[in-house]
PDB file of N, CA and C in Angstrom:
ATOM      1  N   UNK A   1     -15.527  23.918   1.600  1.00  0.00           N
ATOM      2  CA  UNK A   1     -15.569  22.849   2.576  1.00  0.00           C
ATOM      3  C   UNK A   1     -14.561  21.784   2.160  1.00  0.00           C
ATOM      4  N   UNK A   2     -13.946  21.244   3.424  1.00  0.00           N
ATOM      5  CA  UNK A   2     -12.412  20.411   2.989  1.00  0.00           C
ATOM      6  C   UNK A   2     -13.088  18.874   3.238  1.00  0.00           C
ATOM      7  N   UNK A   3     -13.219  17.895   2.055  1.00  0.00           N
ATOM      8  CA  UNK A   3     -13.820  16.718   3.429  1.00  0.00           C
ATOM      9  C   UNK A   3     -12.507  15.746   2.566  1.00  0.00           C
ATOM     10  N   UNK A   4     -11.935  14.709   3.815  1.00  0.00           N
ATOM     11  CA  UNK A   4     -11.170  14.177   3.893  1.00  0.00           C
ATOM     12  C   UNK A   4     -11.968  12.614   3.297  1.00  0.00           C
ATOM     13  N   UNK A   5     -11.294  12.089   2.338  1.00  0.00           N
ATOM     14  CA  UNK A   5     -11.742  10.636   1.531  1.00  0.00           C
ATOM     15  C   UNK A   5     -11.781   9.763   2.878  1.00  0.00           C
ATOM     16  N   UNK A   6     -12.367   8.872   2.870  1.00  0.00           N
ATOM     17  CA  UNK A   6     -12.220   7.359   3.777  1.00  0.00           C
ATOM     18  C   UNK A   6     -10.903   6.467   3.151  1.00  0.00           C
ATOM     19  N   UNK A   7     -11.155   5.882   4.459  1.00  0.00           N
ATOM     20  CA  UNK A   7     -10.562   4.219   3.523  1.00  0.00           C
ATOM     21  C   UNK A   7     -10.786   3.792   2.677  1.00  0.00           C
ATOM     22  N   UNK A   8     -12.143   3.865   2.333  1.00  0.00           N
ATOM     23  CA  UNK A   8     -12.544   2.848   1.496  1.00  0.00           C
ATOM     24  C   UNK A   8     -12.445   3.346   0.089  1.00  0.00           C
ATOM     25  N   UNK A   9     -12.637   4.801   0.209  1.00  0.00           N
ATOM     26  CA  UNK A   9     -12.081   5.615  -1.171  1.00  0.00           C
ATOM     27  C   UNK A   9     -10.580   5.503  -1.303  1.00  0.00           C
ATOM     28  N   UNK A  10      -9.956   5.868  -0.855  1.00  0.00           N
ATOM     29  CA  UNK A  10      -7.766   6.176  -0.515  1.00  0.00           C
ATOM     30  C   UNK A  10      -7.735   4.474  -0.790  1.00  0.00           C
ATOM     31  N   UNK A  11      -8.223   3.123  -0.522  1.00  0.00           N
ATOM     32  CA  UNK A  11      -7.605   2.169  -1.442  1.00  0.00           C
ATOM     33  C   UNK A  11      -8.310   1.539  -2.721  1.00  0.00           C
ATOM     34  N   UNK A  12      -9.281   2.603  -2.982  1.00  0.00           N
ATOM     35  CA  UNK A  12     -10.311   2.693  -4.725  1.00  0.00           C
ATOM     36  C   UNK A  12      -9.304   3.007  -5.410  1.00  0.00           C
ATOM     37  N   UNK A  13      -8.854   3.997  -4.724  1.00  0.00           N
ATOM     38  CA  UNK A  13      -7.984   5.370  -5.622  1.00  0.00           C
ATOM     39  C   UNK A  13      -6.917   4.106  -6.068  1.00  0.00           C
ATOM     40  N   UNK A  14      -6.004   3.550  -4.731  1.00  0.00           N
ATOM     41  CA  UNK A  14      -4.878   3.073  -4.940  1.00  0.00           C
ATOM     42  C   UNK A  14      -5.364   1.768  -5.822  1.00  0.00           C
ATOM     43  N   UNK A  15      -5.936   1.147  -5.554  1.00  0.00           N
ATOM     44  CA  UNK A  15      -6.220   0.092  -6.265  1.00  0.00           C
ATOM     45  C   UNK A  15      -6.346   0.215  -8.070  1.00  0.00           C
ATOM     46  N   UNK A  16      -7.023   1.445  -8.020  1.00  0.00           N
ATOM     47  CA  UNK A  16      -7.354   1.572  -9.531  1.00  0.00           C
ATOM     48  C   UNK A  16      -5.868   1.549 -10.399  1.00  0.00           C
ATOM     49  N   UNK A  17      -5.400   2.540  -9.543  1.00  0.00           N
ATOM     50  CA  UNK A  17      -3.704   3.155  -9.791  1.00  0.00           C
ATOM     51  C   UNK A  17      -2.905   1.991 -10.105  1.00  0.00           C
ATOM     52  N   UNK A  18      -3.201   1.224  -9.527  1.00  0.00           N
ATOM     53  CA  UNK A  18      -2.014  -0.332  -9.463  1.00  0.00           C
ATOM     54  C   UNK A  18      -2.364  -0.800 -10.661  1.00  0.00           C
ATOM     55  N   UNK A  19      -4.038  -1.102 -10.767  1.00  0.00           N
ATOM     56  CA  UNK A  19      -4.248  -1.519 -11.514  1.00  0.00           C
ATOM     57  C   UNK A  19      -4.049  -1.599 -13.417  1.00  0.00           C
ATOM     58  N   UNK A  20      -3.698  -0.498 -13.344  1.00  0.00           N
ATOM     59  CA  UNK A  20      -3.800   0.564 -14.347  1.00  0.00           C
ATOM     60  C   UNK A  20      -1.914   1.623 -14.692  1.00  0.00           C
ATOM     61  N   UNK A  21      -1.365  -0.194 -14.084  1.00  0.00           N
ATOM     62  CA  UNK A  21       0.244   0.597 -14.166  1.00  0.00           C
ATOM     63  C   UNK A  21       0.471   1.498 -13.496  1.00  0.00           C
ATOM     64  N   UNK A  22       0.061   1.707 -12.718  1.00  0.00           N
ATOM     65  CA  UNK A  22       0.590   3.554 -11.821  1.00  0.00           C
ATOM     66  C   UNK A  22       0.653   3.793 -10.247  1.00  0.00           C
ATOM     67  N   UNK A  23       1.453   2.399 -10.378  1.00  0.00           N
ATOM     68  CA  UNK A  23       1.839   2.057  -8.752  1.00  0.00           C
ATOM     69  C   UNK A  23       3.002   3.041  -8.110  1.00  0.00           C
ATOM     70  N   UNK A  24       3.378   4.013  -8.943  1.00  0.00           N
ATOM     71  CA  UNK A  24       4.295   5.070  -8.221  1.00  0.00           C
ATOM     72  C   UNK A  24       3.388   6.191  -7.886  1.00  0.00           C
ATOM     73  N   UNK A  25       1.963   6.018  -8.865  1.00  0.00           N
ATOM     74  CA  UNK A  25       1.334   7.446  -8.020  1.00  0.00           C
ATOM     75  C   UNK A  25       0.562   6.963  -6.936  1.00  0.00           C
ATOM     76  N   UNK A  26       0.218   5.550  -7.030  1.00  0.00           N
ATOM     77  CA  UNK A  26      -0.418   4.903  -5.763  1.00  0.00           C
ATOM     78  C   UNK A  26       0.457   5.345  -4.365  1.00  0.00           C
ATOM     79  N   UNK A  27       1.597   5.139  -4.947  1.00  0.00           N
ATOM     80  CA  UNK A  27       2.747   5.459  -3.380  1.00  0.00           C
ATOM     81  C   UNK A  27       2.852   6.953  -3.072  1.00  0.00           C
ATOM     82  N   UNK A  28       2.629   7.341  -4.023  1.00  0.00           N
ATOM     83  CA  UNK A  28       2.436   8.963  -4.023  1.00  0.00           C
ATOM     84  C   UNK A  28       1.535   9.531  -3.267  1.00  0.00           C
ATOM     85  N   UNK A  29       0.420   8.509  -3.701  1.00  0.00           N
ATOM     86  CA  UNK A  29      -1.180   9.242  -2.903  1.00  0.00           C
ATOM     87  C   UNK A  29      -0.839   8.379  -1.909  1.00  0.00           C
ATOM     88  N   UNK A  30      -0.427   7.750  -1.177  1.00  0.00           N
ATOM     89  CA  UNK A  30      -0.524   6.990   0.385  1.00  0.00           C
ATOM     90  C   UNK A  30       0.322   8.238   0.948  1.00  0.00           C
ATOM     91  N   UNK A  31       1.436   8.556   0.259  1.00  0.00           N
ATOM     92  CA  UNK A  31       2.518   9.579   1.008  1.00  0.00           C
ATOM     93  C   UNK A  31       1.540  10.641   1.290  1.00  0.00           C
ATOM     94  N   UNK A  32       1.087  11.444   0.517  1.00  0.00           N
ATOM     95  CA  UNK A  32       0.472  12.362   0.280  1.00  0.00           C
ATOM     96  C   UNK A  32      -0.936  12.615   1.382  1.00  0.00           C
ATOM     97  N   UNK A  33      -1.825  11.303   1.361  1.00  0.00           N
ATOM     98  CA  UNK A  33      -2.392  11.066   2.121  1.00  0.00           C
ATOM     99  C   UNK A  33      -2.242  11.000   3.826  1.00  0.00           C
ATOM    100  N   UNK A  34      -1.135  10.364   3.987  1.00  0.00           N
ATOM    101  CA  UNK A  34      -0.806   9.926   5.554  1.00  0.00           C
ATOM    102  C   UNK A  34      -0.083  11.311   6.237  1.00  0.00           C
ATOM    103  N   UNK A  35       0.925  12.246   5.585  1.00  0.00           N
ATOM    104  CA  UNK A  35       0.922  13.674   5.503  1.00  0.00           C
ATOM    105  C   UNK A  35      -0.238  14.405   5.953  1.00  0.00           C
ATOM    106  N   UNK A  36      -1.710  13.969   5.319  1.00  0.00           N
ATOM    107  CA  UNK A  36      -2.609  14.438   5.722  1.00  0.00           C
ATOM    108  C   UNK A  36      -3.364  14.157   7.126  1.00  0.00           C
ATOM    109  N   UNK A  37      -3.083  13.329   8.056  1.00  0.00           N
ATOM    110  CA  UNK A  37      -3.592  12.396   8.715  1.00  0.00           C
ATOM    111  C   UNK A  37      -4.128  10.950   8.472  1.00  0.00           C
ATOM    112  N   UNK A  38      -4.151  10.316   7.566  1.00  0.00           N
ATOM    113  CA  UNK A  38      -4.789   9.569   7.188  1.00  0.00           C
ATOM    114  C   UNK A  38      -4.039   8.194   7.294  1.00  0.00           C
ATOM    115  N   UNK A  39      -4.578   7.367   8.438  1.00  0.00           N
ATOM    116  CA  UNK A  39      -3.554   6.272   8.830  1.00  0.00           C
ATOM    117  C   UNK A  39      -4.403   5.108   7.673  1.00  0.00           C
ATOM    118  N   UNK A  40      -3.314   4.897   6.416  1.00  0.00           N
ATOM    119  CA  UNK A  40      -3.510   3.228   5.979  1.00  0.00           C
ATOM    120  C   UNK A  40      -3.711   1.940   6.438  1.00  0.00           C
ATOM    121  N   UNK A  41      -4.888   0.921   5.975  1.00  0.00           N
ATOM    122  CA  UNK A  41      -4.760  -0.111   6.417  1.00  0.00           C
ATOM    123  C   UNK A  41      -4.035  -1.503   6.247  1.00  0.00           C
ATOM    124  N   UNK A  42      -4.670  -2.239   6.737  1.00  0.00           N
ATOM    125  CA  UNK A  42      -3.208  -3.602   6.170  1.00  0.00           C
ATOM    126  C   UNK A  42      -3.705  -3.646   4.555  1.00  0.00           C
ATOM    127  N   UNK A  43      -4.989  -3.643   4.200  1.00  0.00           N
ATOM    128  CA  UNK A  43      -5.480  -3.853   2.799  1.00  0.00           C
ATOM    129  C   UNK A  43      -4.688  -2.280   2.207  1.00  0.00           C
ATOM    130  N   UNK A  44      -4.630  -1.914   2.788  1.00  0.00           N
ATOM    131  CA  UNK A  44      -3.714  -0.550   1.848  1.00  0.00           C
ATOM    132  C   UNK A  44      -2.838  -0.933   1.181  1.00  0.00           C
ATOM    133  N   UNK A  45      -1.599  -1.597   2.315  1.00  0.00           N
ATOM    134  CA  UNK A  45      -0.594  -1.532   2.156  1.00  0.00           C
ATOM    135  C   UNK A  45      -0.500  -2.870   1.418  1.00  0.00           C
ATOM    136  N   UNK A  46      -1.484  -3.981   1.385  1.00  0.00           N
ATOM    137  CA  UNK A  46      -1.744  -5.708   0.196  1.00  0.00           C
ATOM    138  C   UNK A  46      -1.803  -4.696  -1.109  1.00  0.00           C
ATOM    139  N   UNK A  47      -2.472  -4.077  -1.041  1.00  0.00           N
ATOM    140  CA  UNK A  47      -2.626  -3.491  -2.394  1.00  0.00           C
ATOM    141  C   UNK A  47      -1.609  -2.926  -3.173  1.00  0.00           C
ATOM    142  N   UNK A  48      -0.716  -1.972  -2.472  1.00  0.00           N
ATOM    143  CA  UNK A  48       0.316  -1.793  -2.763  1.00  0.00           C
ATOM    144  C   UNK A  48       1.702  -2.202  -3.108  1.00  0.00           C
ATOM    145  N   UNK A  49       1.548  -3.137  -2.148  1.00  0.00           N
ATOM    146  CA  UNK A  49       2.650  -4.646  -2.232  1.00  0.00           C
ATOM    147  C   UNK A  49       1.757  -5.548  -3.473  1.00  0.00           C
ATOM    148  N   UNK A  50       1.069  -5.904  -4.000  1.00  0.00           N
ATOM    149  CA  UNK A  50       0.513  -6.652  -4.956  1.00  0.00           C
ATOM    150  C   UNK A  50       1.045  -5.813  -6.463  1.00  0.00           C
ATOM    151  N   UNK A  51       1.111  -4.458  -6.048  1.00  0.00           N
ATOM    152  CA  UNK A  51       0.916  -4.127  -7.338  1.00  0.00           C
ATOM    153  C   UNK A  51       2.384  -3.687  -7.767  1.00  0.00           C
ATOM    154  N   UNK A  52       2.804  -3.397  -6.718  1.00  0.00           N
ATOM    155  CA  UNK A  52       4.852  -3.590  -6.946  1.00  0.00           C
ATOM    156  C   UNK A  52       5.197  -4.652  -7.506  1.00  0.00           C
ATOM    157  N   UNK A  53       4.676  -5.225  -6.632  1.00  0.00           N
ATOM    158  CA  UNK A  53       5.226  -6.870  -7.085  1.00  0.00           C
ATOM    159  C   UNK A  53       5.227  -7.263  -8.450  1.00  0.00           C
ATOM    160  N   UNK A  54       3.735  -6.619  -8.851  1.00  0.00           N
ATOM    161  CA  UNK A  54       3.148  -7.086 -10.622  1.00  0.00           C
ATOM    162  C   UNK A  54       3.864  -6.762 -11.539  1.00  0.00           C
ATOM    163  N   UNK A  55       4.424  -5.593 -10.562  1.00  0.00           N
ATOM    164  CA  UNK A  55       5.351  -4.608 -11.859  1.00  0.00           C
ATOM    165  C   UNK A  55       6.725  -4.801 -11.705  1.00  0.00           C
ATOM    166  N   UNK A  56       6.761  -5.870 -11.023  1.00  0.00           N
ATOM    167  CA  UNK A  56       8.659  -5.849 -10.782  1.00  0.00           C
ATOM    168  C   UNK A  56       9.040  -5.426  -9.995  1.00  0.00           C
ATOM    169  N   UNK A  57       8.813  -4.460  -9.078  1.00  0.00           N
ATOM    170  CA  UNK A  57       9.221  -3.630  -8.460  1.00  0.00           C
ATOM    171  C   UNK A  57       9.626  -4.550  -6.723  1.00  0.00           C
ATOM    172  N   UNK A  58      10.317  -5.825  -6.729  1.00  0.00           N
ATOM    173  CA  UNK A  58      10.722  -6.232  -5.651  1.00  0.00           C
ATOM    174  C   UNK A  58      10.945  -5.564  -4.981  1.00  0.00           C
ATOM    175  N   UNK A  59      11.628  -5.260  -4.872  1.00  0.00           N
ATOM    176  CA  UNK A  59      12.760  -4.126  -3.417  1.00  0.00           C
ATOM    177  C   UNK A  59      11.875  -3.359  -2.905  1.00  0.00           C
ATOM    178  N   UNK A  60      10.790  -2.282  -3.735  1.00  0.00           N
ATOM    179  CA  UNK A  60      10.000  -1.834  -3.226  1.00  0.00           C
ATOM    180  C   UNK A  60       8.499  -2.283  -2.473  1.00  0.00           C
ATOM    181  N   UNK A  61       8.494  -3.643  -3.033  1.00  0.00           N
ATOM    182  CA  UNK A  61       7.265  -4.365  -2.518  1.00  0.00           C
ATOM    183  C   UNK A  61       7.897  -5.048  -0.857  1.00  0.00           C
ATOM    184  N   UNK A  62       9.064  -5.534  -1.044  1.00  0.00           N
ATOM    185  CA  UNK A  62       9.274  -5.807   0.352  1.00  0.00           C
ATOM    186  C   UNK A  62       9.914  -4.755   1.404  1.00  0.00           C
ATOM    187  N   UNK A  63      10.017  -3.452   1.245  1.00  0.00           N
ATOM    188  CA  UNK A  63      10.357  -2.176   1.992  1.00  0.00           C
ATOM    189  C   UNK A  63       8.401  -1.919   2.279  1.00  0.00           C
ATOM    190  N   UNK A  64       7.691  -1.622   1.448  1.00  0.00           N
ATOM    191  CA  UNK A  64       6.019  -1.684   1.965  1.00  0.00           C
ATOM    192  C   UNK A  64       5.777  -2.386   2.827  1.00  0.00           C
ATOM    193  N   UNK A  65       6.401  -3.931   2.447  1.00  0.00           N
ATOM    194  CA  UNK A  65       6.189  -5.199   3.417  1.00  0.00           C
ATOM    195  C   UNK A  65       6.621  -4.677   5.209  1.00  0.00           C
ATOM    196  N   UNK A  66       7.831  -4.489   5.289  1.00  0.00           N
ATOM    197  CA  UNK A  66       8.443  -4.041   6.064  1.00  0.00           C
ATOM    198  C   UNK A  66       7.882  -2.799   7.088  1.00  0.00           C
ATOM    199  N   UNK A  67       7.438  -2.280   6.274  1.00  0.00           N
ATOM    200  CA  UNK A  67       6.866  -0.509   7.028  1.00  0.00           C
ATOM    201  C   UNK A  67       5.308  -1.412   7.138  1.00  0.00           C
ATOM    202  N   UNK A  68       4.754  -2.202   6.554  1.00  0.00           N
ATOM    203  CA  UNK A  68       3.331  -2.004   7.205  1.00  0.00           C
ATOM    204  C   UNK A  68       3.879  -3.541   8.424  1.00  0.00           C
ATOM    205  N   UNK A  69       4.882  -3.857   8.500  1.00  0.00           N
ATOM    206  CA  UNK A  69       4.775  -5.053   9.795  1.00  0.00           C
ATOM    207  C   UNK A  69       5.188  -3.985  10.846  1.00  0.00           C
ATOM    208  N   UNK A  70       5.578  -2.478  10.730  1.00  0.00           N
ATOM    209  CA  UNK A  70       6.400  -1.898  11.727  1.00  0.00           C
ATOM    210  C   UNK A  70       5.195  -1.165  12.283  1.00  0.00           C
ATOM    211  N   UNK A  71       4.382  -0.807  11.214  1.00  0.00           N
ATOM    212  CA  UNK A  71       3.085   0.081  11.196  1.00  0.00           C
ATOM    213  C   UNK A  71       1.936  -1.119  12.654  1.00  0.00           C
ATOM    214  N   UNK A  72       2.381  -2.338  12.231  1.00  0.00           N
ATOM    215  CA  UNK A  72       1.718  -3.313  12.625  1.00  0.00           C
ATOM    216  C   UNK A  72       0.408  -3.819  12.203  1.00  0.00           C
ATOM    217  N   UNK A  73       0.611  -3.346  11.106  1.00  0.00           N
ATOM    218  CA  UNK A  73      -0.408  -3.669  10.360  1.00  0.00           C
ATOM    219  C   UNK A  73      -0.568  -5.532   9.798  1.00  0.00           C
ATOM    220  N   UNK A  74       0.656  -5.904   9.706  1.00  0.00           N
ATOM    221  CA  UNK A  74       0.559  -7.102   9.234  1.00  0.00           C
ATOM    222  C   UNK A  74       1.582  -8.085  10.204  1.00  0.00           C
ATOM    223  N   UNK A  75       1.260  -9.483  10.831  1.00  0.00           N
ATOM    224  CA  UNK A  75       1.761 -10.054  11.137  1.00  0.00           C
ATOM    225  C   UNK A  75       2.761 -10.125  10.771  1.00  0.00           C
ATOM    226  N   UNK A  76       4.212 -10.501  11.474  1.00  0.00           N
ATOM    227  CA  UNK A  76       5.208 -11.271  10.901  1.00  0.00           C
ATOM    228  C   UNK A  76       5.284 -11.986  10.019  1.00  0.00           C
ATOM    229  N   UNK A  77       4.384 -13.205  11.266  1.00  0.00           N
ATOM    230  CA  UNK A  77       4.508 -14.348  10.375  1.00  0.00           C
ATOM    231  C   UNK A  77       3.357 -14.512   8.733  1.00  0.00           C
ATOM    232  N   UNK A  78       2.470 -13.186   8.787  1.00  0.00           N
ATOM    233  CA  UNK A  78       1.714 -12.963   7.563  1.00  0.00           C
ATOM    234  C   UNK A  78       2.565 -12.502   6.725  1.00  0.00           C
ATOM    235  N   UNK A  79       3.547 -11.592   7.145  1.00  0.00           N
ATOM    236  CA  UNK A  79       4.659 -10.992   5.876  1.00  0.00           C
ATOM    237  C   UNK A  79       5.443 -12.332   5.187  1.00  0.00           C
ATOM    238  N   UNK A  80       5.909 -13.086   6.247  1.00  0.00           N
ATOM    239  CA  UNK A  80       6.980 -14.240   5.241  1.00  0.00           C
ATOM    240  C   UNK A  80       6.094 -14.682   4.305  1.00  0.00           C
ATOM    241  N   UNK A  81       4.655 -14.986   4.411  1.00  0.00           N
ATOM    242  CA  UNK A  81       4.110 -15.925   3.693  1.00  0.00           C
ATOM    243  C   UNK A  81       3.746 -15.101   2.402  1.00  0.00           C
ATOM    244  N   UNK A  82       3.770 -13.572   2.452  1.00  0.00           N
ATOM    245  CA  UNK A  82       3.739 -12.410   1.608  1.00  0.00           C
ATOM    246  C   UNK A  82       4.953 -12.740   0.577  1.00  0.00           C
ATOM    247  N   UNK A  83       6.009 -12.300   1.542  1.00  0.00           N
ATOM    248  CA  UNK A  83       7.077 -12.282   0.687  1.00  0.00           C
ATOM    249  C   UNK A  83       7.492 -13.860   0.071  1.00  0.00           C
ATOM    250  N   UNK A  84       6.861 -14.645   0.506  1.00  0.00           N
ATOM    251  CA  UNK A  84       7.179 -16.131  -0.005  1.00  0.00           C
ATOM    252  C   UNK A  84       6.817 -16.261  -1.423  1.00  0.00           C
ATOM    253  N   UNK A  85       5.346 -15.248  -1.692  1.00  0.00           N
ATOM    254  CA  UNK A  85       4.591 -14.831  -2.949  1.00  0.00           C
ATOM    255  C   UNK A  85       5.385 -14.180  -4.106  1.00  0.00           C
ATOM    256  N   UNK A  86       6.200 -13.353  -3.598  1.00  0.00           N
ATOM    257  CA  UNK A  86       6.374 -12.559  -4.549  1.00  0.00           C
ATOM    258  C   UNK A  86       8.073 -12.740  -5.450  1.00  0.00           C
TER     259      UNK A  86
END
């Protein structure tokens, strides 16, 4: 039997991942995930952008930024105040 994680598990997973230095497999499992059907939420994609960010990883925290305002997941005017953060 195949059962597909929730949300609320897919940003446990990612969250832990960030947490724990391993914000490239976090991006890994969103890829991996959304491949599967599995549409991310705006807290997906905070999580992910938080944890780029932690790690340096600018360029990639504001390309996340970018794909979840296209996704529409996050306001515009919520992204500047994002990227104002980081």
């Amino acid at each position: 039997m195949d059962i597909a994680p929730d949300i609320i598990t897919c940003n446990s997973i990612m969250s832990g991942l960030c947490k724990t230095g391993q914000t490239g497999r976090a991006i890994d499992f969103l890829g991996n995930t959304v491949s599967k059907g599995w549409n991310p939420d705006e807290k997906s994609y905070r999580i992910l952008i938080e944890g780029t960010a932690s790690e340096g990883l600018a360029e990639k925290a504001r390309e996340l930024l970018e794909e979840s305002v296209a996704r529409g997941l996050v306001k515009t005017t919520e992204a500047k105040d994002i990227a104002m953060k980081m």
